[in-house]
Protein backbone atom coordinates (compact mmCIF):
# COMPACT_ATOMS: atom_id res chain seq x y z
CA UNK A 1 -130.45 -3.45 9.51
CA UNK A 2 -128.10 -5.06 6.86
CA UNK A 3 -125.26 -5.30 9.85
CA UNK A 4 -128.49 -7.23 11.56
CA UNK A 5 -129.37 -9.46 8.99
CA UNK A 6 -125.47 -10.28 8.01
CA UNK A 7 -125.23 -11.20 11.66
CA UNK A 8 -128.32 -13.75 11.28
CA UNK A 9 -126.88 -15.32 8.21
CA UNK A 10 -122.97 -15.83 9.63
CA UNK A 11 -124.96 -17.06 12.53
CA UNK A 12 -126.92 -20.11 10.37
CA UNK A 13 -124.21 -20.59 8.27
CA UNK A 14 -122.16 -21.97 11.52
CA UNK A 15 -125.54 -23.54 13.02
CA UNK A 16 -125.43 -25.48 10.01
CA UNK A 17 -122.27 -26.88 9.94
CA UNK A 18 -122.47 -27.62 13.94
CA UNK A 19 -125.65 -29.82 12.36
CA UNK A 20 -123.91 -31.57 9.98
CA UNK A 21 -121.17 -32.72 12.15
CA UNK A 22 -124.21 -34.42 14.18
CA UNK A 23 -124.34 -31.80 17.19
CA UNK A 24 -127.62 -31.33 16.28
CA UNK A 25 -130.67 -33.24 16.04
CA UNK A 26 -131.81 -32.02 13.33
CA UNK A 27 -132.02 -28.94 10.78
CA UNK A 28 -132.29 -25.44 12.09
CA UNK A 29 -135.68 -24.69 9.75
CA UNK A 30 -137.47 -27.43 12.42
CA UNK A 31 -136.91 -25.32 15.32
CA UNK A 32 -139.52 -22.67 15.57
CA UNK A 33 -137.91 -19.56 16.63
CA UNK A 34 -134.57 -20.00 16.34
CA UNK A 35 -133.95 -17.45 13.53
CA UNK A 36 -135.93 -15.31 15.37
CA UNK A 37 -133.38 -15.70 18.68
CA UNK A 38 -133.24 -12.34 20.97
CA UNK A 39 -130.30 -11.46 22.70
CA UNK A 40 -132.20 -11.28 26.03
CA UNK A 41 -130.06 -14.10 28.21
CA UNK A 42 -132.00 -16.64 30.36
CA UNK A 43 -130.75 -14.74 33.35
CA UNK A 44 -132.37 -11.58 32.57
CA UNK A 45 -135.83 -13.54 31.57
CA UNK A 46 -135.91 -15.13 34.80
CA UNK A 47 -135.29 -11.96 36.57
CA UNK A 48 -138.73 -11.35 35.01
CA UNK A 49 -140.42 -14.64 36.44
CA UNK A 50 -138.81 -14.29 39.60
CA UNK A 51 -140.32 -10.92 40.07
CA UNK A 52 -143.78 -11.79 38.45
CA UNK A 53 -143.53 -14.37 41.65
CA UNK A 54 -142.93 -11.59 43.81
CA UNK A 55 -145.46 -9.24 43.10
CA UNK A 56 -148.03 -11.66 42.85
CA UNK A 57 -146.98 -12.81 46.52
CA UNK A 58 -147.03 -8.96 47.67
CA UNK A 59 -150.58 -8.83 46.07
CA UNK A 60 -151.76 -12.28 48.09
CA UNK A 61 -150.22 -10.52 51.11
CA UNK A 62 -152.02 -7.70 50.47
CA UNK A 63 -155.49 -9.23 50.05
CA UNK A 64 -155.52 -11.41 53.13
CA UNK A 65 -154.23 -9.20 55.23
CA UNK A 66 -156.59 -6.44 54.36
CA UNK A 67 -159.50 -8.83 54.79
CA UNK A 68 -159.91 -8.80 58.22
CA UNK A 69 -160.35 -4.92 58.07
CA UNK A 70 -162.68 -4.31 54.88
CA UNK A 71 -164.89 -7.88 55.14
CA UNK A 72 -167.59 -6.59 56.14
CA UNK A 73 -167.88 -3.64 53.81
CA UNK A 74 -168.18 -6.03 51.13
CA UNK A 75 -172.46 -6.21 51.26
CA UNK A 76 -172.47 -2.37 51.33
CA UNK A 77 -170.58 -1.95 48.38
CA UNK A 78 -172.56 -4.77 46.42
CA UNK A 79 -175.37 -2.96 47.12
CA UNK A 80 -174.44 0.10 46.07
CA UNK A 81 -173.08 -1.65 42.49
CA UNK A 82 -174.26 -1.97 39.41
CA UNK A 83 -174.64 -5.81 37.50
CA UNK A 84 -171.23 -6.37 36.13
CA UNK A 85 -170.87 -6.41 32.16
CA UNK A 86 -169.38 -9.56 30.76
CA UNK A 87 -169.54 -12.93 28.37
CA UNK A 88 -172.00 -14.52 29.98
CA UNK A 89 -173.65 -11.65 32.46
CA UNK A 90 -176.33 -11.14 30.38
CA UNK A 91 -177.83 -14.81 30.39
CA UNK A 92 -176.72 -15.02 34.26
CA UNK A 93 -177.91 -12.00 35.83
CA UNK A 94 -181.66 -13.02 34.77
CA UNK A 95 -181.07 -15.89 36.87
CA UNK A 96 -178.86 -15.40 39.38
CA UNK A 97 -178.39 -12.38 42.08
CA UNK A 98 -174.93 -10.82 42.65
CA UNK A 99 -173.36 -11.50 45.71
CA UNK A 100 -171.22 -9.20 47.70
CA UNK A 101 -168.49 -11.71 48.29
CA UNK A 102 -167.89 -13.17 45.32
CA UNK A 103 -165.76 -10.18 43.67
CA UNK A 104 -163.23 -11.06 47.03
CA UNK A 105 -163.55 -15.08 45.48
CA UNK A 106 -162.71 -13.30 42.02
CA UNK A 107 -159.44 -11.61 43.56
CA UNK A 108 -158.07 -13.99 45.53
CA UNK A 109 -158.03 -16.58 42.78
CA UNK A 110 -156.43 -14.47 39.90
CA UNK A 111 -154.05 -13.78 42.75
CA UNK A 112 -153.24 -17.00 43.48
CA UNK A 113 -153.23 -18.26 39.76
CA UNK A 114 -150.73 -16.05 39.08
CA UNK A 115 -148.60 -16.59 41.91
CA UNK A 116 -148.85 -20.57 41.45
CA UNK A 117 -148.51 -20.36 37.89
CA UNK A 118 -145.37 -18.29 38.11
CA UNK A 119 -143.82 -20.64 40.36
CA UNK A 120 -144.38 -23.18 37.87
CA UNK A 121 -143.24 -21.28 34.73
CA UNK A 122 -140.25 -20.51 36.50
CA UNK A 123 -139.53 -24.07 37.66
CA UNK A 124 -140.35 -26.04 34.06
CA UNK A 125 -138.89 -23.05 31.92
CA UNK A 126 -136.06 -21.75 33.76
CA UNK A 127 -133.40 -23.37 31.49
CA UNK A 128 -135.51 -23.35 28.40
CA UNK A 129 -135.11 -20.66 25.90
CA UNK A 130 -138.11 -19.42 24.46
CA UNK A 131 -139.31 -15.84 23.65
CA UNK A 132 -143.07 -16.92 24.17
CA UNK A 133 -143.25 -18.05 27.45
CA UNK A 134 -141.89 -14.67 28.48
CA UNK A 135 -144.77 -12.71 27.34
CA UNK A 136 -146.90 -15.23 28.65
CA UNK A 137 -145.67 -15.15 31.90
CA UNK A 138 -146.54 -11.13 31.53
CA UNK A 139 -150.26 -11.72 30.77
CA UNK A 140 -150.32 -14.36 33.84
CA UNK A 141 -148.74 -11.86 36.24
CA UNK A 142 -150.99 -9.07 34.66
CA UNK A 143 -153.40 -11.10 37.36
CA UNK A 144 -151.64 -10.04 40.39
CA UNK A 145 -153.34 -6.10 40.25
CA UNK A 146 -157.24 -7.52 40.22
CA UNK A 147 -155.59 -7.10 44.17
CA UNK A 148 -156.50 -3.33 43.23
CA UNK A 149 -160.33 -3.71 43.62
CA UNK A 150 -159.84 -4.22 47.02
CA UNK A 151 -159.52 -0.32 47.10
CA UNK A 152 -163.58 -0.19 46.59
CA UNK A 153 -164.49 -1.40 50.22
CA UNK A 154 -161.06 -0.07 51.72
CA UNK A 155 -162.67 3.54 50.79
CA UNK A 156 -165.54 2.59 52.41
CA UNK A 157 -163.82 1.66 55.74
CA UNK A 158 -161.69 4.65 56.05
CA UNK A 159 -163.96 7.31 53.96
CA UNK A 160 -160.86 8.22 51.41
CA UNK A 161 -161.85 10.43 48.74
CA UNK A 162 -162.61 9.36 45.48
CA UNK A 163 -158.96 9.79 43.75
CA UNK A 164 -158.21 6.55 44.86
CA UNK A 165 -160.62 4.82 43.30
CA UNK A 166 -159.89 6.59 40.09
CA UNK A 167 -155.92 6.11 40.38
CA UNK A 168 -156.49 2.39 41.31
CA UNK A 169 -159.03 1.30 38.29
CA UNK A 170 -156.33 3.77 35.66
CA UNK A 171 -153.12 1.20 37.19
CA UNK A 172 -155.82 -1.92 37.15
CA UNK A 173 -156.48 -1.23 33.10
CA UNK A 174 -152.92 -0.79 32.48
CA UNK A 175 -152.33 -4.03 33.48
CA UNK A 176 -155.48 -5.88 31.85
CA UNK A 177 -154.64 -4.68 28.60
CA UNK A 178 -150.68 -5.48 28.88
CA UNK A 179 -151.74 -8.82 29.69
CA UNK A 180 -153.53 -9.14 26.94
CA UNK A 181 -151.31 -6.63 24.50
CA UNK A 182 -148.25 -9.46 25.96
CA UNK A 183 -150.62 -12.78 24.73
CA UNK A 184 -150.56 -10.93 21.58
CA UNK A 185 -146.83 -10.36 21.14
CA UNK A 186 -146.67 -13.87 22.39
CA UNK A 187 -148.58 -15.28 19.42
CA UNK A 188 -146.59 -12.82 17.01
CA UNK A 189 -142.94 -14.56 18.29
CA UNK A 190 -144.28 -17.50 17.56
CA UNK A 191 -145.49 -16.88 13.67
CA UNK A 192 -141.81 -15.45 14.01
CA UNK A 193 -142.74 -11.37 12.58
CA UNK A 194 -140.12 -10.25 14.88
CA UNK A 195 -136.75 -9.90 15.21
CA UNK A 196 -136.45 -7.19 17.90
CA UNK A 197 -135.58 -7.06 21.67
CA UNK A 198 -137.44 -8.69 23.82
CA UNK A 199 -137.11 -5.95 25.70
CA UNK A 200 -137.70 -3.13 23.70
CA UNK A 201 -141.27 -5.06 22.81
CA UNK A 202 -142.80 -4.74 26.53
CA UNK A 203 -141.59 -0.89 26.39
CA UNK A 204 -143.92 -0.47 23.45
CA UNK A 205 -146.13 -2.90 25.17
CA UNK A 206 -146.28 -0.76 28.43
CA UNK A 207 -146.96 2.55 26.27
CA UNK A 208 -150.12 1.04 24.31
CA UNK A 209 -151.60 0.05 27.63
CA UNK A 210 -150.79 3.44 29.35
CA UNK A 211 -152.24 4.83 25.65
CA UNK A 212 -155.73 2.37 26.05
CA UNK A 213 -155.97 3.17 29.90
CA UNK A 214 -155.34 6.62 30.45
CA UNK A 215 -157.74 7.25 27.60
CA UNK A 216 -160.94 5.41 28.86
CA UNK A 217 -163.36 7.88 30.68
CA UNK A 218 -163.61 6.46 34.93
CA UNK A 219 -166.62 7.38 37.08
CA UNK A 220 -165.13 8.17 40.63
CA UNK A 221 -168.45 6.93 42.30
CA UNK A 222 -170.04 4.12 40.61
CA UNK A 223 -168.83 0.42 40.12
CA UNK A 224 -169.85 -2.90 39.06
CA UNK A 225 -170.90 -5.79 40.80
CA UNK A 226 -167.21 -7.13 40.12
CA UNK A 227 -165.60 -3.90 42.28
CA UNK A 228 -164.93 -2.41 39.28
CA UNK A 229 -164.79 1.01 38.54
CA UNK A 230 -167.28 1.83 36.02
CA UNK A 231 -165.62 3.21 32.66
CA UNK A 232 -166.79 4.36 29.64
CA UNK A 233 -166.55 2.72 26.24
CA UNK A 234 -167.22 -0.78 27.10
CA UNK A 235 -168.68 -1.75 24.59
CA UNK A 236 -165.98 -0.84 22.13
CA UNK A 237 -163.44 -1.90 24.41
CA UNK A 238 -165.02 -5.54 24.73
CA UNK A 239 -164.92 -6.04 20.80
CA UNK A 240 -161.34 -4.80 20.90
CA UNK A 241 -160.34 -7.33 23.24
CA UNK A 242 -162.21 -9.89 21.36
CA UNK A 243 -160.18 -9.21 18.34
CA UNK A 244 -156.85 -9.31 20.29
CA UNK A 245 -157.64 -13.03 21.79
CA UNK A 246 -158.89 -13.77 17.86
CA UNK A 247 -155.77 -12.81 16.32
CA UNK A 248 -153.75 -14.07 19.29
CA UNK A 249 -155.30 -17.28 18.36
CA UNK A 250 -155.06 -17.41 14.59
CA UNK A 251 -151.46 -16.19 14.99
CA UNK A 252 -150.52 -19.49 16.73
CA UNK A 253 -152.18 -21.56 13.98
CA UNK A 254 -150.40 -20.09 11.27
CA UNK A 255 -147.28 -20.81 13.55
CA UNK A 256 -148.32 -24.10 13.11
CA UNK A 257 -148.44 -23.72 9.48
CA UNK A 258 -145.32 -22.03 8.71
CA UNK A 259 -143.09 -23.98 11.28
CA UNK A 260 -144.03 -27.39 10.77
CA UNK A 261 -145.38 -27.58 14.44
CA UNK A 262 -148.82 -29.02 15.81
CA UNK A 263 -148.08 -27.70 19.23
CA UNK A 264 -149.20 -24.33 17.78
CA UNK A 265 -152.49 -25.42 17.23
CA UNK A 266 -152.66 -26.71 20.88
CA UNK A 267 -151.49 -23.62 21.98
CA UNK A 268 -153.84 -21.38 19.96
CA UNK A 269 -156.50 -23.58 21.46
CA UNK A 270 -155.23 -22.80 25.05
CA UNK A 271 -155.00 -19.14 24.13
CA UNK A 272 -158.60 -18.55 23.32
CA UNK A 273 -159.24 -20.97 26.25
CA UNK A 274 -157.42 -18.59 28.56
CA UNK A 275 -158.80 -15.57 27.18
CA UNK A 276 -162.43 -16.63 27.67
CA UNK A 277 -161.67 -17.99 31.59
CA UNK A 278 -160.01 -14.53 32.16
CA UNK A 279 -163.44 -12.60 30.86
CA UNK A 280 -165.64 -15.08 32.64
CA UNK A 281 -163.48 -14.82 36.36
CA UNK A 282 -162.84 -10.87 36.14
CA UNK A 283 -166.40 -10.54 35.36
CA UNK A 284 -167.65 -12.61 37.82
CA UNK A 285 -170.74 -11.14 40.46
CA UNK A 286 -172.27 -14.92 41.41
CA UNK A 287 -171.76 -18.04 42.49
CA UNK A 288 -171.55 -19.49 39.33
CA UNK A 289 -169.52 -18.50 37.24
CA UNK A 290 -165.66 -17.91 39.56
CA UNK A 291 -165.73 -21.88 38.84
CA UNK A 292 -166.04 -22.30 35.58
CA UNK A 293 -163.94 -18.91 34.78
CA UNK A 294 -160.75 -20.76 36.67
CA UNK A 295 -161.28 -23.78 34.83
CA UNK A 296 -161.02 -21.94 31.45
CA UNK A 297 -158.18 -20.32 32.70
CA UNK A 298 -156.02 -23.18 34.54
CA UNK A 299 -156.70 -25.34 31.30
CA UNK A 300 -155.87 -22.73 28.53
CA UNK A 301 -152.30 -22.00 31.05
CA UNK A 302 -151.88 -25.33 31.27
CA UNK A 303 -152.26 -26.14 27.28
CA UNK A 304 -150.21 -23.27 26.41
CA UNK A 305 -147.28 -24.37 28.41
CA UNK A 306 -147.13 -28.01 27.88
CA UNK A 307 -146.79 -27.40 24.21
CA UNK A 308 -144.51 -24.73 24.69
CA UNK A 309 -142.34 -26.69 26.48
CA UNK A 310 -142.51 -29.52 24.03
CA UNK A 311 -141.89 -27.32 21.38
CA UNK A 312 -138.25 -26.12 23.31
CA UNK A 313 -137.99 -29.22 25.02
CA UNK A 314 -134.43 -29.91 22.86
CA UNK A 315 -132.77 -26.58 24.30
């Protein structure tokens, strides 16, 4: 740990005398981050975008091409579902009636956010150093598996036992809670509490959603309105995400704070943003709400990296 922190210090002693011989624009306290730098190299980080691009591609592939088989078990399984539990499903299902195709509306646009968004994270930030935008990019491609819900009419087609739906909804959680578990870590690089690898962060990452998932109670023949498996502790587990998004959020404004940055304020905005788009889409049952749930989202992404961007625009 000393060798560590001797390392940091030779490494701003020389940053400062590159700034005062005016290769710099201007002290290294002003750049949020920077003592906080991780030896992952741009190369490997866009190894990560470039394969977040990928699977979200596989996972549009995936969708469209199975639509043509399970279409029409969509109404069956609708009516065989129970209301789906979300922000505003409460206030909507008095009004509204939940409609068999909507969960396929659901899929195919956290699909294709994530594989658009990707593209564009990739393209803006692929000379840009910053540790952020990485575990962004994680909770965007977490969107690629809502492809998995798809396996709820596919065992209706082909009569597959039960397993499936169990193994499915187990990967699907995984990868809802490292999304959110990565907008966290996110938000924690940015108040800069961290000075380990990047790397070593989505192992532990990984583990805490395999810890959450594996430990949530799945009923192998009932889901939700959304094609969602139906799981115990929801309740709890709604709060818990709640307070992830929350201290996502304040996080980024005491980034703000401690760095001397406004973007940070923008981009806890955009976080909470996100977060509440993500609960509205995933949740979705009517025609309603898949609208305003990509709105949310597409304007919290778009937030987010604009000020990110701004923030790293000197590298």
């Amino acid at each position: 740990m000393q060798n560590g922190k001797f390392s940091i210090t030779i490494f701003y002693y020389f940053a400062e005398k590159t700034v005062k011989k005016g290769r710099c624009l201007a002290p290294l306290e002003t750049y949020p981050g920077m003592l906080y730098a991780d030896p992952m190299t741009l190369t490997v980080r866009n190894n990560y975008f470039r394969s977040g691009i990928v699977l979200s591609l596989l996972a549009l592939v995936t969708i469209l091409s199975l639509s043509f088989i399970i279409f029409s078990a969509y109404p069956p399984a609708g009516a065989a579902a129970t209301r789906s539990a979300g922000l505003f499903q409460p206030l909507i299902s008095r009004f509204f009636t939940a409609h068999p195709y909507v969960p396929f509306v659901t899929m195919l646009g956290s699909v294709l956010y994530a594989f658009i968004t990707m593209i564009l994270i990739y393209y803006f930030f692929e000379k840009t150093q910053s540790p952020e935008i990485l575990f962004f990019a994680l909770f965007v491609t977490s969107f690629a598996f809502e492809a998995l819900r798809v396996m709820v009419p596919l065992v209706l087609v082909y009569n597959l036992p039960s397993v499936y739906l169990v193994m499915s909804t187990r990967v699907l959680l995984i990868a809802r809670y490292f999304g959110l578990f990565s907008l966290l870590a996110a938000s924690i690089y940015a108040a800069g509490l961290g000075e380990q690898k990047q790397g070593n962060i989505i192992f532990i990452i990984v583990i805490a959603a395999m810890i959450v998932a594996l430990g949530v109670p799945v009923d192998s023949l009932a889901w939700d309105s959304s094609l969602m498996m139906v799981s115990g502790y929801t309740s709890m587990l709604k709060i818990v995400e709640a307070g992830i998004a929350l201290i996502a959020a304040v996080s980024f404004f005491i980034s703000a704070y401690s760095r001397g940055s406004n973007e940070y304020i923008f981009i806890g905005i955009g976080s909470l943003l996100a977060f509440l788009g993500r609960l509205t889409l995933l949740s979705a049952d009517t025609w309603i709400t898949p609208l305003p749930g990509m709105v949310l989202l597409a304007a919290g992404t778009w937030i987010i990296c604009v000020q990110l961007h701004r923030v790293y625009l000197w590298l």
